[in-house]
C-alpha atoms as a PDB file:
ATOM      1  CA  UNK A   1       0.000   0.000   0.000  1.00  0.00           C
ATOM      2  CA  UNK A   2       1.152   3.588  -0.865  1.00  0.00           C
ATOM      3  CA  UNK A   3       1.711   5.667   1.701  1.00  0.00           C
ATOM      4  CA  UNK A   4      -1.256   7.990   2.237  1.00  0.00           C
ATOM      5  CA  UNK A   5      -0.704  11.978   3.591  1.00  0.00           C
ATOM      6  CA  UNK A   6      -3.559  13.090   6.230  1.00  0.00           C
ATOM      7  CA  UNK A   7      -3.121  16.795   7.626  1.00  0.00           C
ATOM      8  CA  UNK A   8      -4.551  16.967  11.166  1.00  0.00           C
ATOM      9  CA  UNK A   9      -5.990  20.060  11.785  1.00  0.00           C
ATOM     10  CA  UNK A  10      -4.007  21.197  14.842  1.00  0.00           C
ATOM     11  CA  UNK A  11      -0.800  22.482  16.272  1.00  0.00           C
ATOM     12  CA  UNK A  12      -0.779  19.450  18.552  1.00  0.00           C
ATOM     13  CA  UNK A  13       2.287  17.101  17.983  1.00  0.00           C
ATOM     14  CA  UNK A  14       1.306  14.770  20.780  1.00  0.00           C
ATOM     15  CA  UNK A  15      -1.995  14.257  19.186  1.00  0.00           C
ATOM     16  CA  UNK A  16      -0.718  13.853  15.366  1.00  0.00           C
ATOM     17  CA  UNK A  17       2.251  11.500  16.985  1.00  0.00           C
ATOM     18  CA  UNK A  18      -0.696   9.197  18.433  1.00  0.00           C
ATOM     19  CA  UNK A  19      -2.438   9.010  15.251  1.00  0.00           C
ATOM     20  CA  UNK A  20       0.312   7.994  13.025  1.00  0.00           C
ATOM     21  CA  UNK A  21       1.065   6.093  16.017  1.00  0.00           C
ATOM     22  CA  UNK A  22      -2.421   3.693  15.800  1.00  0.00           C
ATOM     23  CA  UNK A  23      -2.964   4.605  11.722  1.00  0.00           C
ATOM     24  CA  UNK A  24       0.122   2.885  11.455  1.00  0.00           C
ATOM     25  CA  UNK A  25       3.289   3.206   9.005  1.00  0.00           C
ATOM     26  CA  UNK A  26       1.285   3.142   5.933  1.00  0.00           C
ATOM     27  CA  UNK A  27      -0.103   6.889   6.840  1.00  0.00           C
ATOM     28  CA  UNK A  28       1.910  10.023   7.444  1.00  0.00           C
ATOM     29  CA  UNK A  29       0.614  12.617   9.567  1.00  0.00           C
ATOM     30  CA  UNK A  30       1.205  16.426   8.701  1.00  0.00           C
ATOM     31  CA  UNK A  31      -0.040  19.230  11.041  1.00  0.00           C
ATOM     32  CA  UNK A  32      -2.290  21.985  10.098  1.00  0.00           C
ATOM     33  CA  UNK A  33       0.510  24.757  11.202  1.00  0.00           C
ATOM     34  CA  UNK A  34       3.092  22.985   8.457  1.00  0.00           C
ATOM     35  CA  UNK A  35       0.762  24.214   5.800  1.00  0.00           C
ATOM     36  CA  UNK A  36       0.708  27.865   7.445  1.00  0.00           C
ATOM     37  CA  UNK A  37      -3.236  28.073   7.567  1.00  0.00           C
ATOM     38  CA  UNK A  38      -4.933  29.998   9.942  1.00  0.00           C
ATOM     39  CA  UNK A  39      -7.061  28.161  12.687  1.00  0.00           C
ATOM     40  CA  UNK A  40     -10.529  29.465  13.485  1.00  0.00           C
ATOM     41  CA  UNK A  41     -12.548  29.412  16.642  1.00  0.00           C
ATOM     42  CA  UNK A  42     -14.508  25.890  17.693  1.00  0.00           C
ATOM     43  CA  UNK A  43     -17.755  27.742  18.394  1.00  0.00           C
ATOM     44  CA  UNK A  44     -19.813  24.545  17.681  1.00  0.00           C
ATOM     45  CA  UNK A  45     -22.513  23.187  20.069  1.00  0.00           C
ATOM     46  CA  UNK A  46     -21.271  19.290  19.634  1.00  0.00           C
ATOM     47  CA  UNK A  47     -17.704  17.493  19.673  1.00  0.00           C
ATOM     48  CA  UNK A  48     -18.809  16.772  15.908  1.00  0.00           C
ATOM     49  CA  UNK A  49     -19.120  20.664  15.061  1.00  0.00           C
ATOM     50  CA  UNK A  50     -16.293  21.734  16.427  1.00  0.00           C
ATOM     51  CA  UNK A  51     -14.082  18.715  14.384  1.00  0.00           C
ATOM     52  CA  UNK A  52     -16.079  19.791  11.227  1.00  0.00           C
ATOM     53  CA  UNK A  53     -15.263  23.314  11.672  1.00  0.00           C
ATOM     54  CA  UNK A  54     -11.869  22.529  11.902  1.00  0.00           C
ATOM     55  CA  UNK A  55     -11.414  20.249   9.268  1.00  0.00           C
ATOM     56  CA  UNK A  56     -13.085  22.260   6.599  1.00  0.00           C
ATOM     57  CA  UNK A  57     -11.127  25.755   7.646  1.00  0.00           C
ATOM     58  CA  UNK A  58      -8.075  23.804   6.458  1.00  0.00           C
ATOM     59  CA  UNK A  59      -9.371  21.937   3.747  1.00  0.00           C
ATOM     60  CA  UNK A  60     -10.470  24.479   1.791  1.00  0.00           C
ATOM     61  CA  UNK A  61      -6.877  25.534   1.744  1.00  0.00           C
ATOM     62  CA  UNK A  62      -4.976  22.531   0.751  1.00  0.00           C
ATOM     63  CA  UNK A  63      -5.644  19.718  -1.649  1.00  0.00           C
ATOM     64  CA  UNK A  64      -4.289  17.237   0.840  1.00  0.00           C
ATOM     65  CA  UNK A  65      -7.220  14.617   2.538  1.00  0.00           C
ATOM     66  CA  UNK A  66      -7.943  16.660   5.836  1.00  0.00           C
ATOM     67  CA  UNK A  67      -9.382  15.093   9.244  1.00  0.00           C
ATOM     68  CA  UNK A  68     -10.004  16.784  12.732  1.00  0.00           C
ATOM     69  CA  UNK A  69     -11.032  15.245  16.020  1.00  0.00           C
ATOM     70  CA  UNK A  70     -12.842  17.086  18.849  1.00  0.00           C
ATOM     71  CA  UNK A  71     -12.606  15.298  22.034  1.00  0.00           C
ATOM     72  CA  UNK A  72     -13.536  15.693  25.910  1.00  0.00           C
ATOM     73  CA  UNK A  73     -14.860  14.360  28.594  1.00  0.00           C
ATOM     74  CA  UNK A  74     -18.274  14.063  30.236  1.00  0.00           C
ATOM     75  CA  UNK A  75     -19.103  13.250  33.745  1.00  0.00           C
ATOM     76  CA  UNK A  76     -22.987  12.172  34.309  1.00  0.00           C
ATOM     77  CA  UNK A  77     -23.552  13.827  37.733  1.00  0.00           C
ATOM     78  CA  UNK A  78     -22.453  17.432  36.822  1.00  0.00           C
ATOM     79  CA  UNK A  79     -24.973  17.487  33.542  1.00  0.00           C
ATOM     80  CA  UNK A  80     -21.807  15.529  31.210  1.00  0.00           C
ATOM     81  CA  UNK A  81     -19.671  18.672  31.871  1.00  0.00           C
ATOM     82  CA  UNK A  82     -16.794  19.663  30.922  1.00  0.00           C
ATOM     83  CA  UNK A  83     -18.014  18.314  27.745  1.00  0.00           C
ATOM     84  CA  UNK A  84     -16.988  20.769  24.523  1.00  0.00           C
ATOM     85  CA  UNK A  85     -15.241  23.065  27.264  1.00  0.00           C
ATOM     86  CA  UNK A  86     -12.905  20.263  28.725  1.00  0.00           C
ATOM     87  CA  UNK A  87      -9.605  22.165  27.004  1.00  0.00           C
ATOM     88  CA  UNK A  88     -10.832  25.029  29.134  1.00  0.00           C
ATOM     89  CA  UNK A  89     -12.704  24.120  31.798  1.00  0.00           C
ATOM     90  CA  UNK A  90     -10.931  26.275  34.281  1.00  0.00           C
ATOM     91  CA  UNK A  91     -10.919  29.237  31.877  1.00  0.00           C
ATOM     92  CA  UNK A  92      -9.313  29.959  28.119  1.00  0.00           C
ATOM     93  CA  UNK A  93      -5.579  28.765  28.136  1.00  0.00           C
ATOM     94  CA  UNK A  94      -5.927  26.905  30.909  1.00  0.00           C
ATOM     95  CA  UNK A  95      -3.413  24.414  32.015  1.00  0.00           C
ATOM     96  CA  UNK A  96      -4.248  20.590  32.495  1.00  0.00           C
ATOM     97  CA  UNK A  97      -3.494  20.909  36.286  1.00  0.00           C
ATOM     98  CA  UNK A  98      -5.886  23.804  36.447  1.00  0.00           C
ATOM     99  CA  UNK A  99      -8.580  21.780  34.329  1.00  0.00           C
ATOM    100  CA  UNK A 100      -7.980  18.692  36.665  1.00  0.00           C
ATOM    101  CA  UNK A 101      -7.968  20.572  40.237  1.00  0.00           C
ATOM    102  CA  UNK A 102     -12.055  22.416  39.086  1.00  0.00           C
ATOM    103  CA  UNK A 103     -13.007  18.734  37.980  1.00  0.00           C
ATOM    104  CA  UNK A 104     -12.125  17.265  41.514  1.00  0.00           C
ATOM    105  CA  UNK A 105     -13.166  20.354  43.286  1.00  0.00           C
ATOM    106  CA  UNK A 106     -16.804  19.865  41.709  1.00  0.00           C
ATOM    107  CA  UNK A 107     -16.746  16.298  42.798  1.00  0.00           C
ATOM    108  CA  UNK A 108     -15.409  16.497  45.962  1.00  0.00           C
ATOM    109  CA  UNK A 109     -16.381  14.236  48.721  1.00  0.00           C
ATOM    110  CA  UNK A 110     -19.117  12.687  45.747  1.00  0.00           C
ATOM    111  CA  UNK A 111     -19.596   8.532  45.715  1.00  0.00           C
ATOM    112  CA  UNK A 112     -18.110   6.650  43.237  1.00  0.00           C
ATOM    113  CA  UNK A 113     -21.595   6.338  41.786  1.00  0.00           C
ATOM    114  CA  UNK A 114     -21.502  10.136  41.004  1.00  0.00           C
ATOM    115  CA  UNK A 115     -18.277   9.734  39.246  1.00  0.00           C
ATOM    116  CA  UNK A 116     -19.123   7.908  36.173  1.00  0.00           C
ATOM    117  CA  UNK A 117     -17.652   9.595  33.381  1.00  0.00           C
ATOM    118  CA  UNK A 118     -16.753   8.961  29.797  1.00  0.00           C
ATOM    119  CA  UNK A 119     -14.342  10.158  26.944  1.00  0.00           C
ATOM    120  CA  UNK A 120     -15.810  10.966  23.711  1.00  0.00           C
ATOM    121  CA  UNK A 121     -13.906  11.472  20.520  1.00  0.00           C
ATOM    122  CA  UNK A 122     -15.641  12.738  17.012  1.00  0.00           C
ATOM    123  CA  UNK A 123     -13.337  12.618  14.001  1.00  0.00           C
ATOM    124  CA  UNK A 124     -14.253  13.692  10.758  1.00  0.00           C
ATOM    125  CA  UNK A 125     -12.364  13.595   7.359  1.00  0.00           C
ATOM    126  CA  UNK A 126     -12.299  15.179   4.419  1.00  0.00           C
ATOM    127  CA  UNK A 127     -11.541  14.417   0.964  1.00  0.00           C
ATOM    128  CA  UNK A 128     -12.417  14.190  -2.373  1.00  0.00           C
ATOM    129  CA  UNK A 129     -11.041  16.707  -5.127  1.00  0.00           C
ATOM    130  CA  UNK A 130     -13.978  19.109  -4.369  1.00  0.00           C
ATOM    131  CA  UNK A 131     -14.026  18.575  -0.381  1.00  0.00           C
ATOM    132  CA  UNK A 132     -17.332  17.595  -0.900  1.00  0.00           C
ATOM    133  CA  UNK A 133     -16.979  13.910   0.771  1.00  0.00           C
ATOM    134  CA  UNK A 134     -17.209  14.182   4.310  1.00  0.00           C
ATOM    135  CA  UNK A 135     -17.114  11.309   6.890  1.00  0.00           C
ATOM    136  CA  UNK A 136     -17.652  10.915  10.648  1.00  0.00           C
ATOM    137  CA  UNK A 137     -16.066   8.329  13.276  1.00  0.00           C
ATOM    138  CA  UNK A 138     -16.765   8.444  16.531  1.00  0.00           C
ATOM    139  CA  UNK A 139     -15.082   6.558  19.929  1.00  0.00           C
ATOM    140  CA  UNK A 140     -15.931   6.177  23.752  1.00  0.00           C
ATOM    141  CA  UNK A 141     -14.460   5.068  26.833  1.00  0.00           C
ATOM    142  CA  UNK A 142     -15.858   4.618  30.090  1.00  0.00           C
ATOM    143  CA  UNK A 143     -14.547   5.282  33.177  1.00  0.00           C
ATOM    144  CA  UNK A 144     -14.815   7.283  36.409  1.00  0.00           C
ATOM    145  CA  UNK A 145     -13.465   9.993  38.194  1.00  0.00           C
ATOM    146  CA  UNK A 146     -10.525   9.090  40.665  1.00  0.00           C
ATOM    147  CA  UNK A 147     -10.040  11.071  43.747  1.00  0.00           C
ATOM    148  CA  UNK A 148      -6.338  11.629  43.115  1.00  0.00           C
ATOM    149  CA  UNK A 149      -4.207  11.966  40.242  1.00  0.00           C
ATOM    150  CA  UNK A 150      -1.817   9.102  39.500  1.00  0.00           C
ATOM    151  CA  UNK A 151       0.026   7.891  36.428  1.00  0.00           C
ATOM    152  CA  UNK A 152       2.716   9.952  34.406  1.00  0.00           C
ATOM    153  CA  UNK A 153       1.556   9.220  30.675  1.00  0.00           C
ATOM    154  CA  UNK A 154      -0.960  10.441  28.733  1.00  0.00           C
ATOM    155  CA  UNK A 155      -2.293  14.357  28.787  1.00  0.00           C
ATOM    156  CA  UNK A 156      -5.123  15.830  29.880  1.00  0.00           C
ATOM    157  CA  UNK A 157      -7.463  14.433  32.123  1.00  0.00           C
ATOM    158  CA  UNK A 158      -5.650  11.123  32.149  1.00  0.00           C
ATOM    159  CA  UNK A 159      -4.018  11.413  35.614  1.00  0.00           C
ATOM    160  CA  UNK A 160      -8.056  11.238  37.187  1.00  0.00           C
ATOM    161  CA  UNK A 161      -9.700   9.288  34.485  1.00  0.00           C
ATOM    162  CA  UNK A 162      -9.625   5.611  36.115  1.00  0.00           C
ATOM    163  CA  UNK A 163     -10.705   2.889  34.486  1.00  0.00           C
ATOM    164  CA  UNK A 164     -12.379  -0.131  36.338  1.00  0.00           C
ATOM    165  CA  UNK A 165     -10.989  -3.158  33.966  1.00  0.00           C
ATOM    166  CA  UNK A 166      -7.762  -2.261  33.326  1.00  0.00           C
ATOM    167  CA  UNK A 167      -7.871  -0.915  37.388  1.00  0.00           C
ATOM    168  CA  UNK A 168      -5.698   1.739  36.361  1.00  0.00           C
ATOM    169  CA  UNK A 169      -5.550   5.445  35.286  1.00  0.00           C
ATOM    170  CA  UNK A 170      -5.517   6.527  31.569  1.00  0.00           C
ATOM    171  CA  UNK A 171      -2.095   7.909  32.387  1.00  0.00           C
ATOM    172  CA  UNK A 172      -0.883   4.302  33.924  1.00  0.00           C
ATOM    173  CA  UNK A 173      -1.072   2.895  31.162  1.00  0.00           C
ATOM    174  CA  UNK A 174       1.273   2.412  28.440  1.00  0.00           C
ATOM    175  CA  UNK A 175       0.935   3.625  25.141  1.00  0.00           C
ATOM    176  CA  UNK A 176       0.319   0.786  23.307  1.00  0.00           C
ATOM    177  CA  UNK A 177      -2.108  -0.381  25.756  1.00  0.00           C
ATOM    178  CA  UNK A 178      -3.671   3.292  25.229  1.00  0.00           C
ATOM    179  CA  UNK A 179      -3.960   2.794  21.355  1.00  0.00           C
ATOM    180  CA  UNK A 180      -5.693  -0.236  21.858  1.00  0.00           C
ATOM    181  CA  UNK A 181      -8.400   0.802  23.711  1.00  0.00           C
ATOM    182  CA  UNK A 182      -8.863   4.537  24.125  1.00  0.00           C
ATOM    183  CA  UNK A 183     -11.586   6.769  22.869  1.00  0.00           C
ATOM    184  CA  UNK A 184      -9.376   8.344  19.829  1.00  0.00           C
ATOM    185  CA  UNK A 185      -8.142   4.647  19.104  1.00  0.00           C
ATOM    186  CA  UNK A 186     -11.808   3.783  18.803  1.00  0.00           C
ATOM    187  CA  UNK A 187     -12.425   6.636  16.149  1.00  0.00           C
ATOM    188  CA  UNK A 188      -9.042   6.147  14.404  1.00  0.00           C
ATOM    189  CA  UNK A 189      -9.318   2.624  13.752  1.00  0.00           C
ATOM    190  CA  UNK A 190     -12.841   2.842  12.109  1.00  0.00           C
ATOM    191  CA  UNK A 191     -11.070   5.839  10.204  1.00  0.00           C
ATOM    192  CA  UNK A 192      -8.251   3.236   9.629  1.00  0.00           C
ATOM    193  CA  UNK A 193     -10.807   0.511   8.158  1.00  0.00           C
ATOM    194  CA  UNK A 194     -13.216   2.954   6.140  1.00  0.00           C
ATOM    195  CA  UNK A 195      -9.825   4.037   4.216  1.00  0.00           C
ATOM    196  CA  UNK A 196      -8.810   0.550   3.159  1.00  0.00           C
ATOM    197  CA  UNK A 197     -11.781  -1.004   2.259  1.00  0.00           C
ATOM    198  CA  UNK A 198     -12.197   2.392  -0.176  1.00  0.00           C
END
């Protein structure tokens, strides 16, 4: 198979290194700021919006297949916040600590039944030689809400996001085990399979 060029639409290495990463070696990965287009604000109302209003921004610059992902976290008890906002839940250039320390404060002293959560992942590409074909994929993975951060791996919410079967946080876990069974593996495999049975 020939190798096949997707531009992510972000600035986020760590994100386009875990794609290529699960896409495998038959895919190379280009970001959106190698291409020197602008990015535009994610005012969308759904993780699918927000990847669609990403994608097509940059693919109606370059000729290049395009795909976005728009991802986050939702815990059931606090009406699935952070949802859309979980990159800045605190407040707008927030840090992950900052993101992490609101989350626990809002659950504080809550059950573990009030700290079912879940990571959701929408990724959409687009291609064609008119940008006219548009596909979705979309990945989630349950968990809950640890009390305390542990694990070094991962970004994000990872350090708090624990996950009963595995009885481990996301960022305990390797990344292999990760790409096997996180929300954006989910997504990227069924992106994965969609482009080779084209």
């Amino acid at each position: 198979m020939k190798v096949k060029t997707l531009v992510l639409a972000s600035s986020n290495n760590h994100k386009a290194k875990e794609i290529g990463m699960i896409l495998g070696r038959n895919y190379q990965i280009k970001t959106q700021e190698e291409f020197g287009v602008p990015f535009v604000p994610e005012n969308g109302k759904t993780f699918s919006e927000n990847a669609y209003i990403k994608a097509s921004q940059l693919a109606k610059n370059i000729s290049i297949p395009v795909i976005a992902d728009d991802s986050g976290l939702e815990v059931l008890s606090i009406n699935n916040q952070p949802g859309i906002y979980s990159a800045r839940y605190a407040s707008i250039g927030a840090t992950d600590e900052e993101n992490i320390n609101k989350l626990l404060g809002a659950l504080k002293n809550r059950p573990s039944s009030e700290r079912k959560a879940k990571f959701i992942c929408s990724l959409v590409l687009i291609e064609g030689h008119d940008k006219q074909k548009v596909s979705y994929f979309n990945g989630e993975w349950k968990g809950e809400i640890a009390n305390k951060k542990t694990g070094r791996h991962g970004f994000g919410y990872d350090p708090i996001f624990f996950v009963p079967s595995l009885k481990k946080t996301a960022a305990e876990l390797s990344e292999e085990i990760k790409n096997k069974v996180s929300h954006r593996a989910i997504a990227i495999n069924k992106l994965k399979n969609f482009l080779e049975n084209q």
